[in-house]
PDB file of N, CA and C in Angstrom:
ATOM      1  N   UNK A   1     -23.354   2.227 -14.724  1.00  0.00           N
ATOM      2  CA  UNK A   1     -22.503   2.611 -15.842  1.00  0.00           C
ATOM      3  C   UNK A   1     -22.442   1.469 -16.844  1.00  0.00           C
ATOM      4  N   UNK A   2     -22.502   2.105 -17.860  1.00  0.00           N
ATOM      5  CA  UNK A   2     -22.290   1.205 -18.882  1.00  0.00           C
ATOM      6  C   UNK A   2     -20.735   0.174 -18.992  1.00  0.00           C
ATOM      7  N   UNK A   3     -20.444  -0.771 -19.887  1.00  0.00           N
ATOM      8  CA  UNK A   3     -19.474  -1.536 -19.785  1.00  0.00           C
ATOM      9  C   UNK A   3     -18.787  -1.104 -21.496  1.00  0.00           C
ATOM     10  N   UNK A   4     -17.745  -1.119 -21.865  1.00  0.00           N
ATOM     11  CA  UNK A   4     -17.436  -1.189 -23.600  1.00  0.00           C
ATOM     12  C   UNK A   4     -18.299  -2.205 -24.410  1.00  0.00           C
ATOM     13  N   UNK A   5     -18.615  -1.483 -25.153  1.00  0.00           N
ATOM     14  CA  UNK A   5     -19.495  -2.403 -26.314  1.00  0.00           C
ATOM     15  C   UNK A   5     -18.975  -2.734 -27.365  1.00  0.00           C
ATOM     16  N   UNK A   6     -17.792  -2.271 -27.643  1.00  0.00           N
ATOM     17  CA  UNK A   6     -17.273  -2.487 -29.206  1.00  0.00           C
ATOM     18  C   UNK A   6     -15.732  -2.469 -29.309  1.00  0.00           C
ATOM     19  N   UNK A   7     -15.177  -3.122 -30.060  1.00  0.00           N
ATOM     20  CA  UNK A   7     -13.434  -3.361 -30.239  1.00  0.00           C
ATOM     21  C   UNK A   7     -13.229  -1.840 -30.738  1.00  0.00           C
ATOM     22  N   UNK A   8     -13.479  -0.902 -31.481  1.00  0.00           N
ATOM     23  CA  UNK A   8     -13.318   0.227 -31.779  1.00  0.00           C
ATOM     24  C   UNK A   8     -13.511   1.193 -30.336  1.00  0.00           C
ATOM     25  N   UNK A   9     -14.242   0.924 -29.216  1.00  0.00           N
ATOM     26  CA  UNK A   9     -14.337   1.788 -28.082  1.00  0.00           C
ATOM     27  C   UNK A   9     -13.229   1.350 -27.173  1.00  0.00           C
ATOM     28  N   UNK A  10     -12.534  -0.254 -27.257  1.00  0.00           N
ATOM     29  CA  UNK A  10     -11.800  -0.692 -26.149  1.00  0.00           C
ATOM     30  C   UNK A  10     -10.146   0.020 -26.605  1.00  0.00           C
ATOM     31  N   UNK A  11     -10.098   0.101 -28.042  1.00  0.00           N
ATOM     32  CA  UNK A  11      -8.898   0.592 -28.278  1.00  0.00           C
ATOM     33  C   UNK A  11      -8.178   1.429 -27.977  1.00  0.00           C
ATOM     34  N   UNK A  12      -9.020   2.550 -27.233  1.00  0.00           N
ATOM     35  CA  UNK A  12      -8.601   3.873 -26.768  1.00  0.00           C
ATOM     36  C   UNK A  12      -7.784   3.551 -25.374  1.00  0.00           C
ATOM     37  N   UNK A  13      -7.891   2.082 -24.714  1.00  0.00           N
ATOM     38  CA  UNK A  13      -7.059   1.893 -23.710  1.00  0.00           C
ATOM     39  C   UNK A  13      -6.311   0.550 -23.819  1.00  0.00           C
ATOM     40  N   UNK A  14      -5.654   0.737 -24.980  1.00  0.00           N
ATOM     41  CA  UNK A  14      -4.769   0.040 -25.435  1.00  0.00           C
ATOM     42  C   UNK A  14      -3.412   0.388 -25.168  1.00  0.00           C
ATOM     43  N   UNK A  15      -2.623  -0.378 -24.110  1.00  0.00           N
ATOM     44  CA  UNK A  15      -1.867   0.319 -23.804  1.00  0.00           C
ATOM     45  C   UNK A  15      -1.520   1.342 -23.143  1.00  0.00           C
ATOM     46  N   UNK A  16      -2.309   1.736 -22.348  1.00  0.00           N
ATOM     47  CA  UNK A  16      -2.960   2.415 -21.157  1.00  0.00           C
ATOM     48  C   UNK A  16      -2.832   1.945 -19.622  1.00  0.00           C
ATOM     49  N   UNK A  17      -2.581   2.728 -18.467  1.00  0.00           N
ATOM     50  CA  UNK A  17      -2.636   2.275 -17.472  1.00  0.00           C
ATOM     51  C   UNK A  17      -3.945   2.465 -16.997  1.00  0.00           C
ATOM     52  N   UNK A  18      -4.930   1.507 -16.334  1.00  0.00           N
ATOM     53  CA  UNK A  18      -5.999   1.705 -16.142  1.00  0.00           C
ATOM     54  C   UNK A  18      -6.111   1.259 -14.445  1.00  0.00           C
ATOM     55  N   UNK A  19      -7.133   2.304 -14.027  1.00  0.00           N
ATOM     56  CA  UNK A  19      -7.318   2.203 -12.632  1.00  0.00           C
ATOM     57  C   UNK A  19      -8.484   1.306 -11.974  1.00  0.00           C
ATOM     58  N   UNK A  20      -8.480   0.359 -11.093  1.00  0.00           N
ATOM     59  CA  UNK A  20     -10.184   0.286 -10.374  1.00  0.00           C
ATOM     60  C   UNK A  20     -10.171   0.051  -8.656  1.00  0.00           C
ATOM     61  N   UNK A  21     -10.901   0.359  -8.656  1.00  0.00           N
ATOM     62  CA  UNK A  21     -11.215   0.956  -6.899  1.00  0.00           C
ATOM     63  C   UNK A  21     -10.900  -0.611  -6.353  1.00  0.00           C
ATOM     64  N   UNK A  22      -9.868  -0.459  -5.162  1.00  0.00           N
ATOM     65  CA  UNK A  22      -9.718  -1.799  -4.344  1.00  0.00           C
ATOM     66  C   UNK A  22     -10.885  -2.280  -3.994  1.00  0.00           C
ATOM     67  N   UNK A  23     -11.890  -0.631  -3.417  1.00  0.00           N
ATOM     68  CA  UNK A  23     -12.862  -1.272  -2.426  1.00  0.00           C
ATOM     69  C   UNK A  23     -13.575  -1.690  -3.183  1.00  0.00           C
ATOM     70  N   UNK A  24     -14.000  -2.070  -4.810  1.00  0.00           N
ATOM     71  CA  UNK A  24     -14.960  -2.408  -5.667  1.00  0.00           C
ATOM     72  C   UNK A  24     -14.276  -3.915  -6.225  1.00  0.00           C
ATOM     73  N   UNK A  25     -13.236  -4.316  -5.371  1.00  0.00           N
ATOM     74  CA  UNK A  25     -12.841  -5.659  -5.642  1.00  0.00           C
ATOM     75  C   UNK A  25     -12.947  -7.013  -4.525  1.00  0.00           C
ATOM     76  N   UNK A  26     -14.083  -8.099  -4.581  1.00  0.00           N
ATOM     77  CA  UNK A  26     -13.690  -9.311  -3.598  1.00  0.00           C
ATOM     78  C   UNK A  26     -12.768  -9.588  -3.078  1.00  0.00           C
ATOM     79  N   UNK A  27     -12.707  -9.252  -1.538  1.00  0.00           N
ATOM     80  CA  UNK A  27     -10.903  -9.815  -0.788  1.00  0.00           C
ATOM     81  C   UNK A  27     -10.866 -10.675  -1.583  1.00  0.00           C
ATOM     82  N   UNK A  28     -10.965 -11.875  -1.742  1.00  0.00           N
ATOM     83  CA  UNK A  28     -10.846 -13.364  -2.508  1.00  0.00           C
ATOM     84  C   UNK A  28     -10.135 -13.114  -3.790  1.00  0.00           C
ATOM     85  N   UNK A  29     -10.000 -11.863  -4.063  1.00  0.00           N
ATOM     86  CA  UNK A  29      -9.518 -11.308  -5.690  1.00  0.00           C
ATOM     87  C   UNK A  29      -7.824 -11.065  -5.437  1.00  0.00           C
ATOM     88  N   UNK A  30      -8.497 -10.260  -4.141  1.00  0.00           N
ATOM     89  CA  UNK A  30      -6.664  -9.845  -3.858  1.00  0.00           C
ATOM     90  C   UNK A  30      -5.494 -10.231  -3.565  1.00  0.00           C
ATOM     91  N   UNK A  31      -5.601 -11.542  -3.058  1.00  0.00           N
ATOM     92  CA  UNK A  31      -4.590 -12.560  -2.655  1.00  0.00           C
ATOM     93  C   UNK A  31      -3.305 -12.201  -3.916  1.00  0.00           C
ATOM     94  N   UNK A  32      -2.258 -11.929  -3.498  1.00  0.00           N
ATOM     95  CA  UNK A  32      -1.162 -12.210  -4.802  1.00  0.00           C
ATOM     96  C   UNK A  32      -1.100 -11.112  -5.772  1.00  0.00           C
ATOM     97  N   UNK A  33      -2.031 -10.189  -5.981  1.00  0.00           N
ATOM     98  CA  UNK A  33      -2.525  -9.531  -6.823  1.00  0.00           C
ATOM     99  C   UNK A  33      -2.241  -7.740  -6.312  1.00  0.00           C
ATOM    100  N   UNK A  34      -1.544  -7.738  -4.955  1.00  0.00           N
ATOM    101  CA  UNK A  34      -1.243  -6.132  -4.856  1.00  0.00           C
ATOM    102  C   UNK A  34       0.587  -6.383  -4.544  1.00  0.00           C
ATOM    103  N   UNK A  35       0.857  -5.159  -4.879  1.00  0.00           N
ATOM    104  CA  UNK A  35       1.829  -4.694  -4.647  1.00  0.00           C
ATOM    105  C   UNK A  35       2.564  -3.339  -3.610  1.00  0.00           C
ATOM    106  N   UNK A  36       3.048  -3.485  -3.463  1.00  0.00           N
ATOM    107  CA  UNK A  36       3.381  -2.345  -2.041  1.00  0.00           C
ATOM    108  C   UNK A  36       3.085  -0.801  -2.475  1.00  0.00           C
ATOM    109  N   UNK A  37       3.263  -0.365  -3.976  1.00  0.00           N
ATOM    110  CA  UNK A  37       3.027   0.624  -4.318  1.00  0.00           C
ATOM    111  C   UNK A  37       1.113   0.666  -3.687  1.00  0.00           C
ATOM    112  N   UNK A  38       0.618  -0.211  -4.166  1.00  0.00           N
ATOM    113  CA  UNK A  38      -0.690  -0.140  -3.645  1.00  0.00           C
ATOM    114  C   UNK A  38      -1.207   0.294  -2.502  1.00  0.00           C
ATOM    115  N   UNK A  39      -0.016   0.602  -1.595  1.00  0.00           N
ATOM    116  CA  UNK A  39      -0.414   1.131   0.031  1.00  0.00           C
ATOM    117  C   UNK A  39       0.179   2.837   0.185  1.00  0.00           C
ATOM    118  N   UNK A  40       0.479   2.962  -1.098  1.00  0.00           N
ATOM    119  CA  UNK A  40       0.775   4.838  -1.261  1.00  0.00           C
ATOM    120  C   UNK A  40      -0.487   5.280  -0.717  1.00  0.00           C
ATOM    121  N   UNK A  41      -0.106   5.883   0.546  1.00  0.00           N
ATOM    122  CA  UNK A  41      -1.543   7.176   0.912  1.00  0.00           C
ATOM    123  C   UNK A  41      -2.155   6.237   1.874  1.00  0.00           C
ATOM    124  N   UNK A  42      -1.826   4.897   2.370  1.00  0.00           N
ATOM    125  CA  UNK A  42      -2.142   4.365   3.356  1.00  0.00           C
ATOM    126  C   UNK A  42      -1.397   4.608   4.579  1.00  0.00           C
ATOM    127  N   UNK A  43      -2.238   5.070   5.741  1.00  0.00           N
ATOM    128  CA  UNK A  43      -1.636   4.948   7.110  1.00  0.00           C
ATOM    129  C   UNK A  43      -1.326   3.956   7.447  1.00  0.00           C
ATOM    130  N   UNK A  44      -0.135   4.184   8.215  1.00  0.00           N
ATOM    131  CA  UNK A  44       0.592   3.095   9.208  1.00  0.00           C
ATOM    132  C   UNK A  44       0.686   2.941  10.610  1.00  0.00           C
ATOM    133  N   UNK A  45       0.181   2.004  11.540  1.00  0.00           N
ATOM    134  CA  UNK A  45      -0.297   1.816  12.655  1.00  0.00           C
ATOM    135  C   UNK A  45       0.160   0.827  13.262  1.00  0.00           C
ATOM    136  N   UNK A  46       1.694   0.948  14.240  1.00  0.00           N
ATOM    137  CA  UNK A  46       2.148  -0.539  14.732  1.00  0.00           C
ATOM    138  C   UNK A  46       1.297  -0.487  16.169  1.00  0.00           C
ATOM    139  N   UNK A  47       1.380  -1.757  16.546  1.00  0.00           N
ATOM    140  CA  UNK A  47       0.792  -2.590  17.282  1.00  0.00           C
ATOM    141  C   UNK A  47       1.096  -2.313  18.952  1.00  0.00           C
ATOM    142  N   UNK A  48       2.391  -1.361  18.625  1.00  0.00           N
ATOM    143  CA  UNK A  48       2.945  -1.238  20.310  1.00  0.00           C
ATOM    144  C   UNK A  48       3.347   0.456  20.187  1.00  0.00           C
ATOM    145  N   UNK A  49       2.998   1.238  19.130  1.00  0.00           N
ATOM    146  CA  UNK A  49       3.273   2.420  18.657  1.00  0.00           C
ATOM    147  C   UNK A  49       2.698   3.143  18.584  1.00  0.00           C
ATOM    148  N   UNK A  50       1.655   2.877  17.993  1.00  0.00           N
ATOM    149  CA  UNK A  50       0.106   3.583  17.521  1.00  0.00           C
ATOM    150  C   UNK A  50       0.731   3.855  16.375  1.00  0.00           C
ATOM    151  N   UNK A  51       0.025   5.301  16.151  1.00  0.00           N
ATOM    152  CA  UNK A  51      -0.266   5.490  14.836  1.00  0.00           C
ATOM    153  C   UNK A  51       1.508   6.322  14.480  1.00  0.00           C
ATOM    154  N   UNK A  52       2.052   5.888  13.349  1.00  0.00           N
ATOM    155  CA  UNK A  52       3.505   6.224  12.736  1.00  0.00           C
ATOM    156  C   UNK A  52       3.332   7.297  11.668  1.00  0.00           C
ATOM    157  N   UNK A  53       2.384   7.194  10.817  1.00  0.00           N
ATOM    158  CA  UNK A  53       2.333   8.153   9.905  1.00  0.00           C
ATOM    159  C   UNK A  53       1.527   7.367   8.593  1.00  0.00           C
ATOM    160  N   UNK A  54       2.013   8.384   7.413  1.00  0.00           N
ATOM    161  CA  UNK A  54       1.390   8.098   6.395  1.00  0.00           C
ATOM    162  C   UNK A  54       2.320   7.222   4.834  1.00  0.00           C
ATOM    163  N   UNK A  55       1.958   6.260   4.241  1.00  0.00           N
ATOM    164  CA  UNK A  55       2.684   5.900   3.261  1.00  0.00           C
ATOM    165  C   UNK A  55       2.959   6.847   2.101  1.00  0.00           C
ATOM    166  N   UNK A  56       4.097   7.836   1.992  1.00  0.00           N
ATOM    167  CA  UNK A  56       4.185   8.363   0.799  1.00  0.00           C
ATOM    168  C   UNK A  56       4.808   8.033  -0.506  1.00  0.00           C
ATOM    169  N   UNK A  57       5.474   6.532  -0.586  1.00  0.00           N
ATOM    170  CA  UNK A  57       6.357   6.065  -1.410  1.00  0.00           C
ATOM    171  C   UNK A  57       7.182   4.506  -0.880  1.00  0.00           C
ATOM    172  N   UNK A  58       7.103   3.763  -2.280  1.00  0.00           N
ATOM    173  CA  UNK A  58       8.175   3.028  -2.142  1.00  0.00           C
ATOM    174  C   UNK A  58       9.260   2.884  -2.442  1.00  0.00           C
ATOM    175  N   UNK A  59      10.351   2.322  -2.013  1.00  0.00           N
ATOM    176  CA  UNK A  59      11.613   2.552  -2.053  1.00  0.00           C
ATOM    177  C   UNK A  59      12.379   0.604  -2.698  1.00  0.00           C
ATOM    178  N   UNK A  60      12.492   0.496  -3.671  1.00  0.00           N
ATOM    179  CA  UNK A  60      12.744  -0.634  -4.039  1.00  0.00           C
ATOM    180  C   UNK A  60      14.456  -0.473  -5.026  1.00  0.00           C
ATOM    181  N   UNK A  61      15.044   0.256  -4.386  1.00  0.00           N
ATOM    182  CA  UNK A  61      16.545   0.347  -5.120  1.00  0.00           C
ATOM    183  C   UNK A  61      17.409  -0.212  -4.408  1.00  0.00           C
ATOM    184  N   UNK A  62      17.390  -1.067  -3.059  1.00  0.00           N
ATOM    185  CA  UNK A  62      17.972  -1.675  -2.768  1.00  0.00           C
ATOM    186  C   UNK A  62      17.677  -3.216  -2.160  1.00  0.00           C
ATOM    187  N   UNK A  63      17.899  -3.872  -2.109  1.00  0.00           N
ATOM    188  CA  UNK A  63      17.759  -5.371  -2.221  1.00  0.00           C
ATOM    189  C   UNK A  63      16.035  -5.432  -1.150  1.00  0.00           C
ATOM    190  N   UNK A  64      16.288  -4.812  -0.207  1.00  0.00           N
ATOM    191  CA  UNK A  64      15.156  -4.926   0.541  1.00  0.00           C
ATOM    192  C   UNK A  64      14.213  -3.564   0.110  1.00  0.00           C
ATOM    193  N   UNK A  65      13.044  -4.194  -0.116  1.00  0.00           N
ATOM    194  CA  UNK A  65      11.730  -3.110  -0.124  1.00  0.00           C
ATOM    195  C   UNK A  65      11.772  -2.203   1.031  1.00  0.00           C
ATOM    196  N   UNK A  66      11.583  -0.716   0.729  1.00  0.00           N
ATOM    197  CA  UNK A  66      11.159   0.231   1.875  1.00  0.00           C
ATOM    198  C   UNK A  66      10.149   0.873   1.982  1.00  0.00           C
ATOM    199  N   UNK A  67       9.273   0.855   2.929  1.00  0.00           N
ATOM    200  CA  UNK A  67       7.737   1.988   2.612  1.00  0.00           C
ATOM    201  C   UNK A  67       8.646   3.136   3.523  1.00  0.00           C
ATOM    202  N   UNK A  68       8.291   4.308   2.493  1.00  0.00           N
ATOM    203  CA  UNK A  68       8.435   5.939   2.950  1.00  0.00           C
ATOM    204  C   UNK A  68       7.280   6.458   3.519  1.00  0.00           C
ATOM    205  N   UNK A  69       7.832   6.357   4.870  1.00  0.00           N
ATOM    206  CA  UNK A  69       6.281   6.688   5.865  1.00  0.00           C
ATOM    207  C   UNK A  69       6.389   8.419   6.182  1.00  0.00           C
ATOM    208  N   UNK A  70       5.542   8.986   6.186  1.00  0.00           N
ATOM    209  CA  UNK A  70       5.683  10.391   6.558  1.00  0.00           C
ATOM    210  C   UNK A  70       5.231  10.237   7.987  1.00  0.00           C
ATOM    211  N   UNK A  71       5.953  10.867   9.046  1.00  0.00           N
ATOM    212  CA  UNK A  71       6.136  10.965  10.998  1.00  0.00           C
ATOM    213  C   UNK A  71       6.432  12.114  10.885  1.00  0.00           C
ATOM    214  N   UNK A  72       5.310  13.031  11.287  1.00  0.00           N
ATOM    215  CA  UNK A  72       5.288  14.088  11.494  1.00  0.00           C
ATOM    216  C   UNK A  72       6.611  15.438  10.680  1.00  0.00           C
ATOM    217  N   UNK A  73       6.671  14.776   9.356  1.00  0.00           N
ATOM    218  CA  UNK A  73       7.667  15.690   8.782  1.00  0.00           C
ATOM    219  C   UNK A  73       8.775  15.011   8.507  1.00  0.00           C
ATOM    220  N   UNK A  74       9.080  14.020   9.069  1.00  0.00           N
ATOM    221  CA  UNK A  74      10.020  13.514   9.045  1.00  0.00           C
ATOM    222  C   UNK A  74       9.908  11.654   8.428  1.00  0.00           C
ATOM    223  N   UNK A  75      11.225  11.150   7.500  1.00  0.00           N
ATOM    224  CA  UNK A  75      10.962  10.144   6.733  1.00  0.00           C
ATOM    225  C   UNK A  75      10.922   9.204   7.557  1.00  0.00           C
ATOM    226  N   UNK A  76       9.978   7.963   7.910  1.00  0.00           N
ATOM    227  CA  UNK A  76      10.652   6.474   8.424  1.00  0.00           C
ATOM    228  C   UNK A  76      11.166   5.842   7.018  1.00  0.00           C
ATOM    229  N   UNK A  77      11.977   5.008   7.591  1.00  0.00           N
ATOM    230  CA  UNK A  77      11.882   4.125   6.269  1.00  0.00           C
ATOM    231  C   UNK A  77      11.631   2.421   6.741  1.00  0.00           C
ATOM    232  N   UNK A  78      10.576   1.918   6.478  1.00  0.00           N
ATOM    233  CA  UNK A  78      10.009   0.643   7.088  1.00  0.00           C
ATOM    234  C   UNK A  78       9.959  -0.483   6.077  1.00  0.00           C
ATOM    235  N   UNK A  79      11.244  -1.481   6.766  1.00  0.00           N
ATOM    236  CA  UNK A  79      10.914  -2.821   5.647  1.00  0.00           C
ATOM    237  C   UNK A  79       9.729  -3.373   5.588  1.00  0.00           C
ATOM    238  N   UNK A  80       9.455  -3.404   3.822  1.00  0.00           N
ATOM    239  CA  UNK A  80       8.044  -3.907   3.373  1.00  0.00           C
ATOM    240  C   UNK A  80       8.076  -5.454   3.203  1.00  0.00           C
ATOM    241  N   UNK A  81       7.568  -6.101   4.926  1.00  0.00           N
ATOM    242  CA  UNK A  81       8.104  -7.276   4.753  1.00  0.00           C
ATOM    243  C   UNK A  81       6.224  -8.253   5.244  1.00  0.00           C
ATOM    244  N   UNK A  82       6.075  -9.309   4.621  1.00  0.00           N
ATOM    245  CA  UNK A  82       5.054  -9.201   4.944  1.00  0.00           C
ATOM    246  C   UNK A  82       4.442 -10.199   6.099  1.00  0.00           C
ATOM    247  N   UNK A  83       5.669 -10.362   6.844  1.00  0.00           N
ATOM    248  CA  UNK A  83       5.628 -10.857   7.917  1.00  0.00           C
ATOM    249  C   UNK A  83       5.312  -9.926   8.896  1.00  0.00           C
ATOM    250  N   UNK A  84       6.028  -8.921   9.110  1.00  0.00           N
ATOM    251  CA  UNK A  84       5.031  -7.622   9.982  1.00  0.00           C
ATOM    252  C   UNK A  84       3.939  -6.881   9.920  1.00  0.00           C
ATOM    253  N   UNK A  85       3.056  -7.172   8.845  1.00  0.00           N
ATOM    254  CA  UNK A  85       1.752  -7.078   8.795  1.00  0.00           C
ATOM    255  C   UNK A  85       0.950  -7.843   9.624  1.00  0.00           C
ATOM    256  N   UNK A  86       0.032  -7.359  10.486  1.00  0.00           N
ATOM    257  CA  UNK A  86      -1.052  -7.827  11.033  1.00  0.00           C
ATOM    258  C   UNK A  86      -2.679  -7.661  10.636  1.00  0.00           C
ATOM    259  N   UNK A  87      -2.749  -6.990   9.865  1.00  0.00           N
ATOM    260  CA  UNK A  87      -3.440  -6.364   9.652  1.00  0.00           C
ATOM    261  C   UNK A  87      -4.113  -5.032   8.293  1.00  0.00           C
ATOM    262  N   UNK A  88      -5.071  -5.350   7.682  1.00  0.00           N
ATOM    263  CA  UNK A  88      -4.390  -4.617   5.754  1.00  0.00           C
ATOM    264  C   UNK A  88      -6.481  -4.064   6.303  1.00  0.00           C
ATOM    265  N   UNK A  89      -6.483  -2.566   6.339  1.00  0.00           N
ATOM    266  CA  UNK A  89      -7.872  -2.460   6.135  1.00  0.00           C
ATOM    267  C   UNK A  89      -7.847  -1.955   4.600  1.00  0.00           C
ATOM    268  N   UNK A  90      -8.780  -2.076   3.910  1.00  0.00           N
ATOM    269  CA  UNK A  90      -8.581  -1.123   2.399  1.00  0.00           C
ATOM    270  C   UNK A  90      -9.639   0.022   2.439  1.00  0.00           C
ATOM    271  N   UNK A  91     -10.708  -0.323   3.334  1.00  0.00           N
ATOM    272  CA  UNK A  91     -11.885   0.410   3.248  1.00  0.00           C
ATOM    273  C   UNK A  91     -11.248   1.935   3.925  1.00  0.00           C
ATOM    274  N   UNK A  92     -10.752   1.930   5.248  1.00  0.00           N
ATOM    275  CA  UNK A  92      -9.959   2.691   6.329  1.00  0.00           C
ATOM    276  C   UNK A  92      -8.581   3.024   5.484  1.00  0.00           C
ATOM    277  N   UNK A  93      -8.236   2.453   4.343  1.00  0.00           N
ATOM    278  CA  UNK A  93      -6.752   2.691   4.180  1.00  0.00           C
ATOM    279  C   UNK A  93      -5.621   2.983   5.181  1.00  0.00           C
ATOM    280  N   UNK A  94      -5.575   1.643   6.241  1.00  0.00           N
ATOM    281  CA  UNK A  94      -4.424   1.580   6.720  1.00  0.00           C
ATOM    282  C   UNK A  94      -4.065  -0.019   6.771  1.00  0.00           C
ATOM    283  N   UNK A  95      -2.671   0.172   7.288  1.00  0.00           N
ATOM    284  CA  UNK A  95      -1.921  -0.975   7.102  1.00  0.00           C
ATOM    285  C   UNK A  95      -1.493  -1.201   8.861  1.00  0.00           C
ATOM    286  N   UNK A  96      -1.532  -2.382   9.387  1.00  0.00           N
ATOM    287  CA  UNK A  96      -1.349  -2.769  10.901  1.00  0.00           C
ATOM    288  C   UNK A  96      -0.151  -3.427  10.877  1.00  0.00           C
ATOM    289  N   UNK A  97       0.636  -3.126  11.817  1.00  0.00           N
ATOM    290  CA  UNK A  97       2.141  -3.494  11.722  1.00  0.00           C
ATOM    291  C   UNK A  97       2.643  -3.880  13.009  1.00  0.00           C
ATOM    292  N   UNK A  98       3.172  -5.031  12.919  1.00  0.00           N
ATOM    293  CA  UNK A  98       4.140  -5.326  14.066  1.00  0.00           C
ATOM    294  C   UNK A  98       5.436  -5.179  14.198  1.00  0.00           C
ATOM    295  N   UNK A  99       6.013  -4.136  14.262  1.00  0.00           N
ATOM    296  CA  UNK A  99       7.578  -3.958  13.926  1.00  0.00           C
ATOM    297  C   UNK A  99       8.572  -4.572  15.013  1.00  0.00           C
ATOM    298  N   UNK A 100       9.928  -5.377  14.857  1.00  0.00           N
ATOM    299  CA  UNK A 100      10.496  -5.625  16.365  1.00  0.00           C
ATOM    300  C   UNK A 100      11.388  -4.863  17.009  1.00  0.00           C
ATOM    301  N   UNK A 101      11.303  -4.595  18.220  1.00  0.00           N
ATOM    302  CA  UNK A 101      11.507  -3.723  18.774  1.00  0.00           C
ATOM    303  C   UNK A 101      12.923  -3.147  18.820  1.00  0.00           C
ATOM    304  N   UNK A 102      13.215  -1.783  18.298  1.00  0.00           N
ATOM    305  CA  UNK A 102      14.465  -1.202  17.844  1.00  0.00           C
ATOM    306  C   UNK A 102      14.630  -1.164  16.440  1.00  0.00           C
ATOM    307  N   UNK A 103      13.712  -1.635  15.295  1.00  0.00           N
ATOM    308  CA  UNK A 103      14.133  -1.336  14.286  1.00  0.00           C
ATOM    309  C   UNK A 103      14.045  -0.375  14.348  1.00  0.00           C
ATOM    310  N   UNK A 104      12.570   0.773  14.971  1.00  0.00           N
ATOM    311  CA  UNK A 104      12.861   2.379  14.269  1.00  0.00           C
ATOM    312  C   UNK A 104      12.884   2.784  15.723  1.00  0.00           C
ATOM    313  N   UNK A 105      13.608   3.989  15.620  1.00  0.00           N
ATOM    314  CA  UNK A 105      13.773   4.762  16.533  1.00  0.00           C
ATOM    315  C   UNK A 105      13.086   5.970  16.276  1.00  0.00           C
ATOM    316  N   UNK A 106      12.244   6.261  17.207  1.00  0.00           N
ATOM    317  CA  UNK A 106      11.474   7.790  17.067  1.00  0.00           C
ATOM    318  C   UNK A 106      12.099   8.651  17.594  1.00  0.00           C
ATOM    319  N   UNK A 107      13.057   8.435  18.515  1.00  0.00           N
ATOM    320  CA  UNK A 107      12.982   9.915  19.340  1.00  0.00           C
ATOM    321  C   UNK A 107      14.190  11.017  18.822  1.00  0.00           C
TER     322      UNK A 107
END
């Protein structure tokens, strides 16, 4: 694909939200550079749990970040902390988690 060639072609995304594929970016790029919204539509997979569900939303209206995990129909709500990460695939889109034991309750 071609790249913009001209200040008259770049203008049209002026002010624009523009998208590009994680997987078309150097880990080495990403350091610092994502944000939790970035894991919308990423699975979630703790470490002593298996698999929890899917990321449908973040939740940032109260002092602590929340990822809105979808469990079978039902909401988790999991602090987005990034000390319980073990693990970030982008290719697989999931996220590896060590949660401590009793924050969520499944049953």
């Amino acid at each position: 694909s071609r790249g913009l060639t001209s200040e008259i072609e770049a203008r049209q995304f002026v002010n624009k939200e523009v998208f590009y594929p994680l997987d078309a970016v150097d880990g080495d790029d990403l350091v610092g550079n994502i944000t939790w919204d970035n894991f919308i539509g990423y699975g979630v997979s703790d470490e002593n749990r298996g698999f929890l569900g899917t990321i449908t939303g973040v939740d940032e209206s109260t002092i602590n970040v929340l990822l809105r995990v979808d469990y079978d129909g039902e909401e988790l709500l999991i602090p987005a902390v990034e000390e319980f990460v073990t693990d970030v695939d982008h290719i697989g889109h999931l996220l590896t988690v060590s949660l401590p034991e009793g924050l969520i309750d499944l049953a």
